[in-house]
C-alpha atoms as a PDB file:
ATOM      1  CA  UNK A   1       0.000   0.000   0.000  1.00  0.00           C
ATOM      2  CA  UNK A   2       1.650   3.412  -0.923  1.00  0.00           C
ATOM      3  CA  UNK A   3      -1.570   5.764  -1.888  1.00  0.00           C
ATOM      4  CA  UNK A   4      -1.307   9.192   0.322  1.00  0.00           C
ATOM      5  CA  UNK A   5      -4.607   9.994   2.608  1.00  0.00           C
ATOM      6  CA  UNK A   6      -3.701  13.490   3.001  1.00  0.00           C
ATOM      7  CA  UNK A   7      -1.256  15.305   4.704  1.00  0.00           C
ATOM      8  CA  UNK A   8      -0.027  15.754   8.643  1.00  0.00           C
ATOM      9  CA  UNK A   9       1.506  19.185   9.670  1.00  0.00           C
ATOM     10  CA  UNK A  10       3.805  19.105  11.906  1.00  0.00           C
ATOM     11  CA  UNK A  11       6.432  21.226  14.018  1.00  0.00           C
ATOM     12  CA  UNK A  12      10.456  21.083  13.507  1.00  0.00           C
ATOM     13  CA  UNK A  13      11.774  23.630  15.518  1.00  0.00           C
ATOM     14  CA  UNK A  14      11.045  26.903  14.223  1.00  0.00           C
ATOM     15  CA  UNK A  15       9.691  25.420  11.324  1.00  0.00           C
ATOM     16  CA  UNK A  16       5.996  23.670  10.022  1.00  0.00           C
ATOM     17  CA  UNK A  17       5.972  21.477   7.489  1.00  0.00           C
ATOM     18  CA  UNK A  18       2.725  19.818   5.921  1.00  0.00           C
ATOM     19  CA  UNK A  19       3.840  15.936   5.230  1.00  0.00           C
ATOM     20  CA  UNK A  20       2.129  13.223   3.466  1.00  0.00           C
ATOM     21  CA  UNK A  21      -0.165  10.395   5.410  1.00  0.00           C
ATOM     22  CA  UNK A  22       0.882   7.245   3.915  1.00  0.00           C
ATOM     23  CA  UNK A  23      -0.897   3.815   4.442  1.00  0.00           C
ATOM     24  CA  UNK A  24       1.445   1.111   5.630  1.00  0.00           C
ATOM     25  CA  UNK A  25      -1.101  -1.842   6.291  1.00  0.00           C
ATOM     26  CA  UNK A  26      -4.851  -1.935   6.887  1.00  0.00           C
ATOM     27  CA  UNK A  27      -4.236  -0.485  10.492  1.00  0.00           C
ATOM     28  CA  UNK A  28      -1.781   1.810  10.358  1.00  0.00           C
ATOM     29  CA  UNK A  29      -0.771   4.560   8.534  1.00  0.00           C
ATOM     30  CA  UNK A  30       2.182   6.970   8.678  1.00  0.00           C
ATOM     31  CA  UNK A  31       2.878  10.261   8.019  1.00  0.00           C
ATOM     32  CA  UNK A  32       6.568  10.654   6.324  1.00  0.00           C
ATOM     33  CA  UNK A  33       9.022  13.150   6.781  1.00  0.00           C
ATOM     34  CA  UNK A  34      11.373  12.842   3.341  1.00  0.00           C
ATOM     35  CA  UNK A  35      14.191  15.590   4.696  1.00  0.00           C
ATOM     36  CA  UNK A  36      15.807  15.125   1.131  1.00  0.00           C
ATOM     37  CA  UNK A  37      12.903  16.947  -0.191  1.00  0.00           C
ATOM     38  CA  UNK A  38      12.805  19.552   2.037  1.00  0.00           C
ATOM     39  CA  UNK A  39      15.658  21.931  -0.006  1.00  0.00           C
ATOM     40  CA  UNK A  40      18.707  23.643   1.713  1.00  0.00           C
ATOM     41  CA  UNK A  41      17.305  26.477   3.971  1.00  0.00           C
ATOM     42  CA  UNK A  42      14.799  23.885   5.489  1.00  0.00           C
ATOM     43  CA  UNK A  43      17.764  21.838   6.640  1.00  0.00           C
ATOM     44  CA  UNK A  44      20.355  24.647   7.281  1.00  0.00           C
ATOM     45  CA  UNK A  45      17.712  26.209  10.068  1.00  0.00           C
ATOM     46  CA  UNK A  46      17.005  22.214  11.186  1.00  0.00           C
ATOM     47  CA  UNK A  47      20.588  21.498  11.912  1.00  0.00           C
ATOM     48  CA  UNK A  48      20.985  24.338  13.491  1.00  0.00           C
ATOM     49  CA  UNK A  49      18.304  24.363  16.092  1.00  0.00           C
ATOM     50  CA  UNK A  50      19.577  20.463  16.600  1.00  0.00           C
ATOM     51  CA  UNK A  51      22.967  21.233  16.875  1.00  0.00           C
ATOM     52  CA  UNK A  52      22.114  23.810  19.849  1.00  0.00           C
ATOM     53  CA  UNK A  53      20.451  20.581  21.150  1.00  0.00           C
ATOM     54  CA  UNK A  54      23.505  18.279  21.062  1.00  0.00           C
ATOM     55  CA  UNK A  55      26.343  20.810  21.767  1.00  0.00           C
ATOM     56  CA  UNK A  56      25.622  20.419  25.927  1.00  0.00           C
ATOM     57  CA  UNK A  57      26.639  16.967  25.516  1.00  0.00           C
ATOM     58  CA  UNK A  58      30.119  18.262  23.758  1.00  0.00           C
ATOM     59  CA  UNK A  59      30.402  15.437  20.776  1.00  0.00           C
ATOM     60  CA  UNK A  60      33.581  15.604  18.739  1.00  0.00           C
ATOM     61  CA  UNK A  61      31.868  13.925  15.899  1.00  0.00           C
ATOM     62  CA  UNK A  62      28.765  13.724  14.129  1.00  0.00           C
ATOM     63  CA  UNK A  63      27.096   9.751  12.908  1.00  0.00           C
ATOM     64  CA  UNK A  64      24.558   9.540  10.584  1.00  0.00           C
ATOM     65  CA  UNK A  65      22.694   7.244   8.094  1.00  0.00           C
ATOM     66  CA  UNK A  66      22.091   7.228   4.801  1.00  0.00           C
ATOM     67  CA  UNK A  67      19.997   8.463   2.994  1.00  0.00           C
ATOM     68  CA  UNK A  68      17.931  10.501   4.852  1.00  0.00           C
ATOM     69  CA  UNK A  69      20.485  11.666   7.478  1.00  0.00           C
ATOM     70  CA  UNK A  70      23.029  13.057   5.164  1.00  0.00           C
ATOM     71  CA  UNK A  71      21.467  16.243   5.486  1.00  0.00           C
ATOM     72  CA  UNK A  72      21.037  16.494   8.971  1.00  0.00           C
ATOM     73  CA  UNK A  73      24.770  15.100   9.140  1.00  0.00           C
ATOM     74  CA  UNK A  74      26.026  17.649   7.147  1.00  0.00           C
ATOM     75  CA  UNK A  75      24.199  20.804   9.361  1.00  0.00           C
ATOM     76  CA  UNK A  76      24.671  19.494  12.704  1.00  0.00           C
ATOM     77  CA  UNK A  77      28.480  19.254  11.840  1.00  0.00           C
ATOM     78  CA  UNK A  78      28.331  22.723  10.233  1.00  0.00           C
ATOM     79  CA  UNK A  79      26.805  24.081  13.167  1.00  0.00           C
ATOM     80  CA  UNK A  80      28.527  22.907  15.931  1.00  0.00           C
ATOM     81  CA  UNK A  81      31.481  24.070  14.137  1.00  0.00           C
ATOM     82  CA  UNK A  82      32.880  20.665  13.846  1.00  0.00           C
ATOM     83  CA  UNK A  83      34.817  19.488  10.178  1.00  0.00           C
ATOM     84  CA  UNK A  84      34.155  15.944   9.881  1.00  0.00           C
ATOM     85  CA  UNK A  85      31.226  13.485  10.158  1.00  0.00           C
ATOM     86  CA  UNK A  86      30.704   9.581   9.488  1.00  0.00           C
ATOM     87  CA  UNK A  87      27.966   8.179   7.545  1.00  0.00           C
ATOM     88  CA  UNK A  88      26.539   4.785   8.171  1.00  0.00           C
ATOM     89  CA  UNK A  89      25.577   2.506   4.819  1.00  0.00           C
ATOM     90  CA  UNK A  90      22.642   0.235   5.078  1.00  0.00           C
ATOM     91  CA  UNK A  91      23.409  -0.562   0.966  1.00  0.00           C
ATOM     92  CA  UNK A  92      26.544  -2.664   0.096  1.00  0.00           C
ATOM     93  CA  UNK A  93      29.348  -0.819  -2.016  1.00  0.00           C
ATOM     94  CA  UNK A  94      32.470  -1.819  -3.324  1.00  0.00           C
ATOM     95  CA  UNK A  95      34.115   0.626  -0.738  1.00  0.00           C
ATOM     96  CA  UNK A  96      32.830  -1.004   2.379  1.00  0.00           C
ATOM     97  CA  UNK A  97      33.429  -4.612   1.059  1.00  0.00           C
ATOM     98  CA  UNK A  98      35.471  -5.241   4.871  1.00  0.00           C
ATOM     99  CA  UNK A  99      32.378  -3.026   6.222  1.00  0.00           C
ATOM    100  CA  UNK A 100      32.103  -3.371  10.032  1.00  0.00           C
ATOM    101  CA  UNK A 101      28.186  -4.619   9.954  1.00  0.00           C
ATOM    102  CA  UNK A 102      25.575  -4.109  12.567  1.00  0.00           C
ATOM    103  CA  UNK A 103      21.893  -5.548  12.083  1.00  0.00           C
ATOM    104  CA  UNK A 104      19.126  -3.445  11.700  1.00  0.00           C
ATOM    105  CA  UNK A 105      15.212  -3.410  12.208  1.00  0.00           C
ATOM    106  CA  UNK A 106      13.640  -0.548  10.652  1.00  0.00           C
ATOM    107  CA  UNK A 107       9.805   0.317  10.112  1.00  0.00           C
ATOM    108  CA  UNK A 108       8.928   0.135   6.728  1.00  0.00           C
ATOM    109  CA  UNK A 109      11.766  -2.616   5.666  1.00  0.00           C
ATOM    110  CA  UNK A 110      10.562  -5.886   6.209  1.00  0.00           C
ATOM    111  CA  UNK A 111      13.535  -7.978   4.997  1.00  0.00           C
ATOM    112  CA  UNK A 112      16.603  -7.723   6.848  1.00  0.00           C
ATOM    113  CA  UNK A 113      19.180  -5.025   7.111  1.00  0.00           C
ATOM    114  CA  UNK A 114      22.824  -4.126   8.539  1.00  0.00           C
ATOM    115  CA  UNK A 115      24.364  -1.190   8.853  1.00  0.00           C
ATOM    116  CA  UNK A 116      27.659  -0.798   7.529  1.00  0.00           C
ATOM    117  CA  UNK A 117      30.666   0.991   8.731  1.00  0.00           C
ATOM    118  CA  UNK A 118      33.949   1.332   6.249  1.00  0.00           C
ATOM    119  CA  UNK A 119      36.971   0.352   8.683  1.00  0.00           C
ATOM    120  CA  UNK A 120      38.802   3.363   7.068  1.00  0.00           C
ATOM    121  CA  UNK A 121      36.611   5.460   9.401  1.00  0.00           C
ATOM    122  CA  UNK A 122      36.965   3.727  12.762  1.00  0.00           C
ATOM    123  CA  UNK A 123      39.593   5.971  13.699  1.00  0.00           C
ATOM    124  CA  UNK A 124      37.442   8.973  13.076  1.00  0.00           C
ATOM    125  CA  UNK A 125      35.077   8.403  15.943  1.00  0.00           C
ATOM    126  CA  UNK A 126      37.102   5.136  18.020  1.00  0.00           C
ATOM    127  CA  UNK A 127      37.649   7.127  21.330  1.00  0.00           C
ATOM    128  CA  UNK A 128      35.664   9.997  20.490  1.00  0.00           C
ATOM    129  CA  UNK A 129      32.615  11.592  21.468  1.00  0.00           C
ATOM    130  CA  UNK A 130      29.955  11.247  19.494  1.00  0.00           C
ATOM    131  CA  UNK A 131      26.077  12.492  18.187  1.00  0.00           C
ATOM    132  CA  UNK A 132      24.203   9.946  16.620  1.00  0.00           C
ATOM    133  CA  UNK A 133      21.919  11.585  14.357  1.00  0.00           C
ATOM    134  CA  UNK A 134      19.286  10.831  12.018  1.00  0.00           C
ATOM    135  CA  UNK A 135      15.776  12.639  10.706  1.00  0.00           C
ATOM    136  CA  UNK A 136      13.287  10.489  12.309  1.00  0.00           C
ATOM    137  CA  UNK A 137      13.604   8.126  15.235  1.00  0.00           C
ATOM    138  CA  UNK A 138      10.616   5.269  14.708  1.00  0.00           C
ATOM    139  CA  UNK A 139      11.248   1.643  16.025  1.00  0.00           C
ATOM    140  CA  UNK A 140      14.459   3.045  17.459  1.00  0.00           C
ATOM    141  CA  UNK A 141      15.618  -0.059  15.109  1.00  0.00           C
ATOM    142  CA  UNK A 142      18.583   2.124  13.457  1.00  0.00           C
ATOM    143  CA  UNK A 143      19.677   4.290  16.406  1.00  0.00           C
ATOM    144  CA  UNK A 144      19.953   1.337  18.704  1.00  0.00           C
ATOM    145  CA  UNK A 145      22.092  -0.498  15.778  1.00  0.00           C
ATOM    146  CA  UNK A 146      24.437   2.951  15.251  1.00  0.00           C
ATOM    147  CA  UNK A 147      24.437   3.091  18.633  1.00  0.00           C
ATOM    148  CA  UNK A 148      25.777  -0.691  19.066  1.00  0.00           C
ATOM    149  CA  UNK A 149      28.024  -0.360  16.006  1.00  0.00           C
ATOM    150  CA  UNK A 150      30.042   2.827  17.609  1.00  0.00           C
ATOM    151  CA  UNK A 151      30.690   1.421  21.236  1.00  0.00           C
ATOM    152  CA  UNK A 152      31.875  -1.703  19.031  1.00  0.00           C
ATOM    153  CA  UNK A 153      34.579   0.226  17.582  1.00  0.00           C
ATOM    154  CA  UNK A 154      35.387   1.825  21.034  1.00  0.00           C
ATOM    155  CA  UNK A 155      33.436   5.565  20.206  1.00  0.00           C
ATOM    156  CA  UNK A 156      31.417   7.097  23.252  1.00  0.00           C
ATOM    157  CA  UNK A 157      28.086   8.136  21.870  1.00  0.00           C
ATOM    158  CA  UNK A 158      26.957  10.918  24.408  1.00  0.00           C
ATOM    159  CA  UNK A 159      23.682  12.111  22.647  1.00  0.00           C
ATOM    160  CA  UNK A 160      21.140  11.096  19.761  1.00  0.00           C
ATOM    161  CA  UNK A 161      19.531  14.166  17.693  1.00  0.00           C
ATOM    162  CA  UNK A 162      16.415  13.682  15.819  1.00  0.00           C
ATOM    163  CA  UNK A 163      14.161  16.037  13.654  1.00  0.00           C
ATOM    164  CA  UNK A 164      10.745  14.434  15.115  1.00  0.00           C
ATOM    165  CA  UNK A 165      10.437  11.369  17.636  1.00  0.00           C
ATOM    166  CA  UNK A 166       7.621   9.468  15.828  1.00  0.00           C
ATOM    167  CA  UNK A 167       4.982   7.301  18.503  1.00  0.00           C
ATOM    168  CA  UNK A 168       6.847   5.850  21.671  1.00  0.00           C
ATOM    169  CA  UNK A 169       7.684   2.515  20.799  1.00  0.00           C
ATOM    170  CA  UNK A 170      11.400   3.620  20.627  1.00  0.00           C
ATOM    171  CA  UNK A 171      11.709   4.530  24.270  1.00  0.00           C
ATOM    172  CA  UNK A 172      11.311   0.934  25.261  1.00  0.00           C
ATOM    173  CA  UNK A 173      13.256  -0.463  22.384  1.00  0.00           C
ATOM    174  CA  UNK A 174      16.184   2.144  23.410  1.00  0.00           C
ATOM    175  CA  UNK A 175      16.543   1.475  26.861  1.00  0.00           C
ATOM    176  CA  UNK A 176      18.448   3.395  29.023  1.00  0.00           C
ATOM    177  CA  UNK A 177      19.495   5.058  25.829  1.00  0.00           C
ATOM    178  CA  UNK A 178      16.654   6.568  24.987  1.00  0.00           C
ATOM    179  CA  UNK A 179      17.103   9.400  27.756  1.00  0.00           C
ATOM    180  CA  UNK A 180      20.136  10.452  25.537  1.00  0.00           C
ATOM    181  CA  UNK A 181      17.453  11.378  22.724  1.00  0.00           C
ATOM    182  CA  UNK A 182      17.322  15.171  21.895  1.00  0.00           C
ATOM    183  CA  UNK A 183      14.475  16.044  19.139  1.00  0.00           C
ATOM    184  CA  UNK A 184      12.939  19.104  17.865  1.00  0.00           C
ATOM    185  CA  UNK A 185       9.036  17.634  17.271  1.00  0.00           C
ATOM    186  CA  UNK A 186       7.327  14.818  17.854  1.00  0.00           C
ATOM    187  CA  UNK A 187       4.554  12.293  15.680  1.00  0.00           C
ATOM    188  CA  UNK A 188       2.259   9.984  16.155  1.00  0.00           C
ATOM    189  CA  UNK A 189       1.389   6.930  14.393  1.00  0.00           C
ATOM    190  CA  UNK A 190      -2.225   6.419  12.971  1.00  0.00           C
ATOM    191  CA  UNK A 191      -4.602   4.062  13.290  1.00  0.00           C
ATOM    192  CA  UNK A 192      -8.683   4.263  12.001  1.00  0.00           C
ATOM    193  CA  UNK A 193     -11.203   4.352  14.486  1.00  0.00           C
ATOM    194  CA  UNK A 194     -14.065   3.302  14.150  1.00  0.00           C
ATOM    195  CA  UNK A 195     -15.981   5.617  11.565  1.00  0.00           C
ATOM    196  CA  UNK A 196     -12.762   4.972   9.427  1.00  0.00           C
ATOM    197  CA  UNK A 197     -11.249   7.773   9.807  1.00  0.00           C
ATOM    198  CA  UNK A 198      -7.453   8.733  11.104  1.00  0.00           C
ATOM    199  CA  UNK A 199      -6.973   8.692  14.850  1.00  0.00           C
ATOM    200  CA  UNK A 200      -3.147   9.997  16.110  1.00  0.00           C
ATOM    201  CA  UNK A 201      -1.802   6.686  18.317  1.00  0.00           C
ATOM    202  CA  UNK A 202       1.134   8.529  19.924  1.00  0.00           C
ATOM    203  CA  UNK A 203       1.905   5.275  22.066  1.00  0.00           C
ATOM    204  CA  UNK A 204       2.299   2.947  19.507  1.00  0.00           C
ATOM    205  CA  UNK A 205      -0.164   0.188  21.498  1.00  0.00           C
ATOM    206  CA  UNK A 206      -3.030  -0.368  19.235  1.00  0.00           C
ATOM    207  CA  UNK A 207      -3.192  -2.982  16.097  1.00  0.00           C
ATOM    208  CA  UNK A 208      -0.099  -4.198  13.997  1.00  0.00           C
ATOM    209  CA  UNK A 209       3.014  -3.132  15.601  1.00  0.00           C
ATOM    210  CA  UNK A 210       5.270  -0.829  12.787  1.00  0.00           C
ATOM    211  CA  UNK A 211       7.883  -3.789  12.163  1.00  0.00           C
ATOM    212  CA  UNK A 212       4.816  -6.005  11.570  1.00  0.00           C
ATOM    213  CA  UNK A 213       2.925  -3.856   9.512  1.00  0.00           C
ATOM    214  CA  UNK A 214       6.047  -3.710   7.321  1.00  0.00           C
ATOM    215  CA  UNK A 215       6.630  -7.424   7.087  1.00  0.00           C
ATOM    216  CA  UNK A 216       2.900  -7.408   5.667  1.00  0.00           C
ATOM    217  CA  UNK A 217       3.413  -3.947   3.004  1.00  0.00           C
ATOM    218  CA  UNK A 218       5.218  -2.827   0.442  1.00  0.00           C
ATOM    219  CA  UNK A 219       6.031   0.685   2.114  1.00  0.00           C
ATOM    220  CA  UNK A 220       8.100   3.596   1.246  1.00  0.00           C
ATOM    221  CA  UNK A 221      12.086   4.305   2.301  1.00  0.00           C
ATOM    222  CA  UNK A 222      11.063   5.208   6.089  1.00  0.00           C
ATOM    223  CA  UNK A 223      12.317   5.813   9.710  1.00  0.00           C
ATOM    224  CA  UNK A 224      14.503   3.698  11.955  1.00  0.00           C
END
Protein backbone atom coordinates (compact mmCIF):
# COMPACT_ATOMS: atom_id res chain seq x y z
CA UNK A 1 0.00 0.00 0.00
CA UNK A 2 1.65 3.41 -0.92
CA UNK A 3 -1.57 5.76 -1.89
CA UNK A 4 -1.31 9.19 0.32
CA UNK A 5 -4.61 9.99 2.61
CA UNK A 6 -3.70 13.49 3.00
CA UNK A 7 -1.26 15.30 4.70
CA UNK A 8 -0.03 15.75 8.64
CA UNK A 9 1.51 19.18 9.67
CA UNK A 10 3.80 19.11 11.91
CA UNK A 11 6.43 21.23 14.02
CA UNK A 12 10.46 21.08 13.51
CA UNK A 13 11.77 23.63 15.52
CA UNK A 14 11.04 26.90 14.22
CA UNK A 15 9.69 25.42 11.32
CA UNK A 16 6.00 23.67 10.02
CA UNK A 17 5.97 21.48 7.49
CA UNK A 18 2.72 19.82 5.92
CA UNK A 19 3.84 15.94 5.23
CA UNK A 20 2.13 13.22 3.47
CA UNK A 21 -0.17 10.39 5.41
CA UNK A 22 0.88 7.24 3.92
CA UNK A 23 -0.90 3.82 4.44
CA UNK A 24 1.44 1.11 5.63
CA UNK A 25 -1.10 -1.84 6.29
CA UNK A 26 -4.85 -1.94 6.89
CA UNK A 27 -4.24 -0.48 10.49
CA UNK A 28 -1.78 1.81 10.36
CA UNK A 29 -0.77 4.56 8.53
CA UNK A 30 2.18 6.97 8.68
CA UNK A 31 2.88 10.26 8.02
CA UNK A 32 6.57 10.65 6.32
CA UNK A 33 9.02 13.15 6.78
CA UNK A 34 11.37 12.84 3.34
CA UNK A 35 14.19 15.59 4.70
CA UNK A 36 15.81 15.12 1.13
CA UNK A 37 12.90 16.95 -0.19
CA UNK A 38 12.80 19.55 2.04
CA UNK A 39 15.66 21.93 -0.01
CA UNK A 40 18.71 23.64 1.71
CA UNK A 41 17.30 26.48 3.97
CA UNK A 42 14.80 23.88 5.49
CA UNK A 43 17.76 21.84 6.64
CA UNK A 44 20.36 24.65 7.28
CA UNK A 45 17.71 26.21 10.07
CA UNK A 46 17.00 22.21 11.19
CA UNK A 47 20.59 21.50 11.91
CA UNK A 48 20.99 24.34 13.49
CA UNK A 49 18.30 24.36 16.09
CA UNK A 50 19.58 20.46 16.60
CA UNK A 51 22.97 21.23 16.87
CA UNK A 52 22.11 23.81 19.85
CA UNK A 53 20.45 20.58 21.15
CA UNK A 54 23.51 18.28 21.06
CA UNK A 55 26.34 20.81 21.77
CA UNK A 56 25.62 20.42 25.93
CA UNK A 57 26.64 16.97 25.52
CA UNK A 58 30.12 18.26 23.76
CA UNK A 59 30.40 15.44 20.78
CA UNK A 60 33.58 15.60 18.74
CA UNK A 61 31.87 13.92 15.90
CA UNK A 62 28.76 13.72 14.13
CA UNK A 63 27.10 9.75 12.91
CA UNK A 64 24.56 9.54 10.58
CA UNK A 65 22.69 7.24 8.09
CA UNK A 66 22.09 7.23 4.80
CA UNK A 67 20.00 8.46 2.99
CA UNK A 68 17.93 10.50 4.85
CA UNK A 69 20.49 11.67 7.48
CA UNK A 70 23.03 13.06 5.16
CA UNK A 71 21.47 16.24 5.49
CA UNK A 72 21.04 16.49 8.97
CA UNK A 73 24.77 15.10 9.14
CA UNK A 74 26.03 17.65 7.15
CA UNK A 75 24.20 20.80 9.36
CA UNK A 76 24.67 19.49 12.70
CA UNK A 77 28.48 19.25 11.84
CA UNK A 78 28.33 22.72 10.23
CA UNK A 79 26.80 24.08 13.17
CA UNK A 80 28.53 22.91 15.93
CA UNK A 81 31.48 24.07 14.14
CA UNK A 82 32.88 20.66 13.85
CA UNK A 83 34.82 19.49 10.18
CA UNK A 84 34.15 15.94 9.88
CA UNK A 85 31.23 13.49 10.16
CA UNK A 86 30.70 9.58 9.49
CA UNK A 87 27.97 8.18 7.54
CA UNK A 88 26.54 4.79 8.17
CA UNK A 89 25.58 2.51 4.82
CA UNK A 90 22.64 0.23 5.08
CA UNK A 91 23.41 -0.56 0.97
CA UNK A 92 26.54 -2.66 0.10
CA UNK A 93 29.35 -0.82 -2.02
CA UNK A 94 32.47 -1.82 -3.32
CA UNK A 95 34.12 0.63 -0.74
CA UNK A 96 32.83 -1.00 2.38
CA UNK A 97 33.43 -4.61 1.06
CA UNK A 98 35.47 -5.24 4.87
CA UNK A 99 32.38 -3.03 6.22
CA UNK A 100 32.10 -3.37 10.03
CA UNK A 101 28.19 -4.62 9.95
CA UNK A 102 25.58 -4.11 12.57
CA UNK A 103 21.89 -5.55 12.08
CA UNK A 104 19.13 -3.44 11.70
CA UNK A 105 15.21 -3.41 12.21
CA UNK A 106 13.64 -0.55 10.65
CA UNK A 107 9.81 0.32 10.11
CA UNK A 108 8.93 0.14 6.73
CA UNK A 109 11.77 -2.62 5.67
CA UNK A 110 10.56 -5.89 6.21
CA UNK A 111 13.54 -7.98 5.00
CA UNK A 112 16.60 -7.72 6.85
CA UNK A 113 19.18 -5.02 7.11
CA UNK A 114 22.82 -4.13 8.54
CA UNK A 115 24.36 -1.19 8.85
CA UNK A 116 27.66 -0.80 7.53
CA UNK A 117 30.67 0.99 8.73
CA UNK A 118 33.95 1.33 6.25
CA UNK A 119 36.97 0.35 8.68
CA UNK A 120 38.80 3.36 7.07
CA UNK A 121 36.61 5.46 9.40
CA UNK A 122 36.96 3.73 12.76
CA UNK A 123 39.59 5.97 13.70
CA UNK A 124 37.44 8.97 13.08
CA UNK A 125 35.08 8.40 15.94
CA UNK A 126 37.10 5.14 18.02
CA UNK A 127 37.65 7.13 21.33
CA UNK A 128 35.66 10.00 20.49
CA UNK A 129 32.62 11.59 21.47
CA UNK A 130 29.96 11.25 19.49
CA UNK A 131 26.08 12.49 18.19
CA UNK A 132 24.20 9.95 16.62
CA UNK A 133 21.92 11.58 14.36
CA UNK A 134 19.29 10.83 12.02
CA UNK A 135 15.78 12.64 10.71
CA UNK A 136 13.29 10.49 12.31
CA UNK A 137 13.60 8.13 15.23
CA UNK A 138 10.62 5.27 14.71
CA UNK A 139 11.25 1.64 16.02
CA UNK A 140 14.46 3.04 17.46
CA UNK A 141 15.62 -0.06 15.11
CA UNK A 142 18.58 2.12 13.46
CA UNK A 143 19.68 4.29 16.41
CA UNK A 144 19.95 1.34 18.70
CA UNK A 145 22.09 -0.50 15.78
CA UNK A 146 24.44 2.95 15.25
CA UNK A 147 24.44 3.09 18.63
CA UNK A 148 25.78 -0.69 19.07
CA UNK A 149 28.02 -0.36 16.01
CA UNK A 150 30.04 2.83 17.61
CA UNK A 151 30.69 1.42 21.24
CA UNK A 152 31.88 -1.70 19.03
CA UNK A 153 34.58 0.23 17.58
CA UNK A 154 35.39 1.83 21.03
CA UNK A 155 33.44 5.57 20.21
CA UNK A 156 31.42 7.10 23.25
CA UNK A 157 28.09 8.14 21.87
CA UNK A 158 26.96 10.92 24.41
CA UNK A 159 23.68 12.11 22.65
CA UNK A 160 21.14 11.10 19.76
CA UNK A 161 19.53 14.17 17.69
CA UNK A 162 16.41 13.68 15.82
CA UNK A 163 14.16 16.04 13.65
CA UNK A 164 10.75 14.43 15.11
CA UNK A 165 10.44 11.37 17.64
CA UNK A 166 7.62 9.47 15.83
CA UNK A 167 4.98 7.30 18.50
CA UNK A 168 6.85 5.85 21.67
CA UNK A 169 7.68 2.52 20.80
CA UNK A 170 11.40 3.62 20.63
CA UNK A 171 11.71 4.53 24.27
CA UNK A 172 11.31 0.93 25.26
CA UNK A 173 13.26 -0.46 22.38
CA UNK A 174 16.18 2.14 23.41
CA UNK A 175 16.54 1.48 26.86
CA UNK A 176 18.45 3.39 29.02
CA UNK A 177 19.50 5.06 25.83
CA UNK A 178 16.65 6.57 24.99
CA UNK A 179 17.10 9.40 27.76
CA UNK A 180 20.14 10.45 25.54
CA UNK A 181 17.45 11.38 22.72
CA UNK A 182 17.32 15.17 21.89
CA UNK A 183 14.47 16.04 19.14
CA UNK A 184 12.94 19.10 17.87
CA UNK A 185 9.04 17.63 17.27
CA UNK A 186 7.33 14.82 17.85
CA UNK A 187 4.55 12.29 15.68
CA UNK A 188 2.26 9.98 16.15
CA UNK A 189 1.39 6.93 14.39
CA UNK A 190 -2.23 6.42 12.97
CA UNK A 191 -4.60 4.06 13.29
CA UNK A 192 -8.68 4.26 12.00
CA UNK A 193 -11.20 4.35 14.49
CA UNK A 194 -14.06 3.30 14.15
CA UNK A 195 -15.98 5.62 11.56
CA UNK A 196 -12.76 4.97 9.43
CA UNK A 197 -11.25 7.77 9.81
CA UNK A 198 -7.45 8.73 11.10
CA UNK A 199 -6.97 8.69 14.85
CA UNK A 200 -3.15 10.00 16.11
CA UNK A 201 -1.80 6.69 18.32
CA UNK A 202 1.13 8.53 19.92
CA UNK A 203 1.90 5.27 22.07
CA UNK A 204 2.30 2.95 19.51
CA UNK A 205 -0.16 0.19 21.50
CA UNK A 206 -3.03 -0.37 19.24
CA UNK A 207 -3.19 -2.98 16.10
CA UNK A 208 -0.10 -4.20 14.00
CA UNK A 209 3.01 -3.13 15.60
CA UNK A 210 5.27 -0.83 12.79
CA UNK A 211 7.88 -3.79 12.16
CA UNK A 212 4.82 -6.01 11.57
CA UNK A 213 2.93 -3.86 9.51
CA UNK A 214 6.05 -3.71 7.32
CA UNK A 215 6.63 -7.42 7.09
CA UNK A 216 2.90 -7.41 5.67
CA UNK A 217 3.41 -3.95 3.00
CA UNK A 218 5.22 -2.83 0.44
CA UNK A 219 6.03 0.68 2.11
CA UNK A 220 8.10 3.60 1.25
CA UNK A 221 12.09 4.30 2.30
CA UNK A 222 11.06 5.21 6.09
CA UNK A 223 12.32 5.81 9.71
CA UNK A 224 14.50 3.70 11.95
Amino acid sequence: MSERRGTYRVTVGSQELEIPLVPLAEDLTVALLITVDLGVAFAQTAGRELAAKLAPARPEIVVSVATMGIPIAIEVTRALGLDDYVILHKTPKIHLADAIAEPVRSITTATPQRLLLDPARVDAVAGRRVAVVDDVISTGGSTKAALTLMRRVGAQPVVVGALVTEGAQWRSYLGEDAALVQALGSIPLFRHGPDGSLVEDWEGLGGSTPAQAASSASGPPGAG
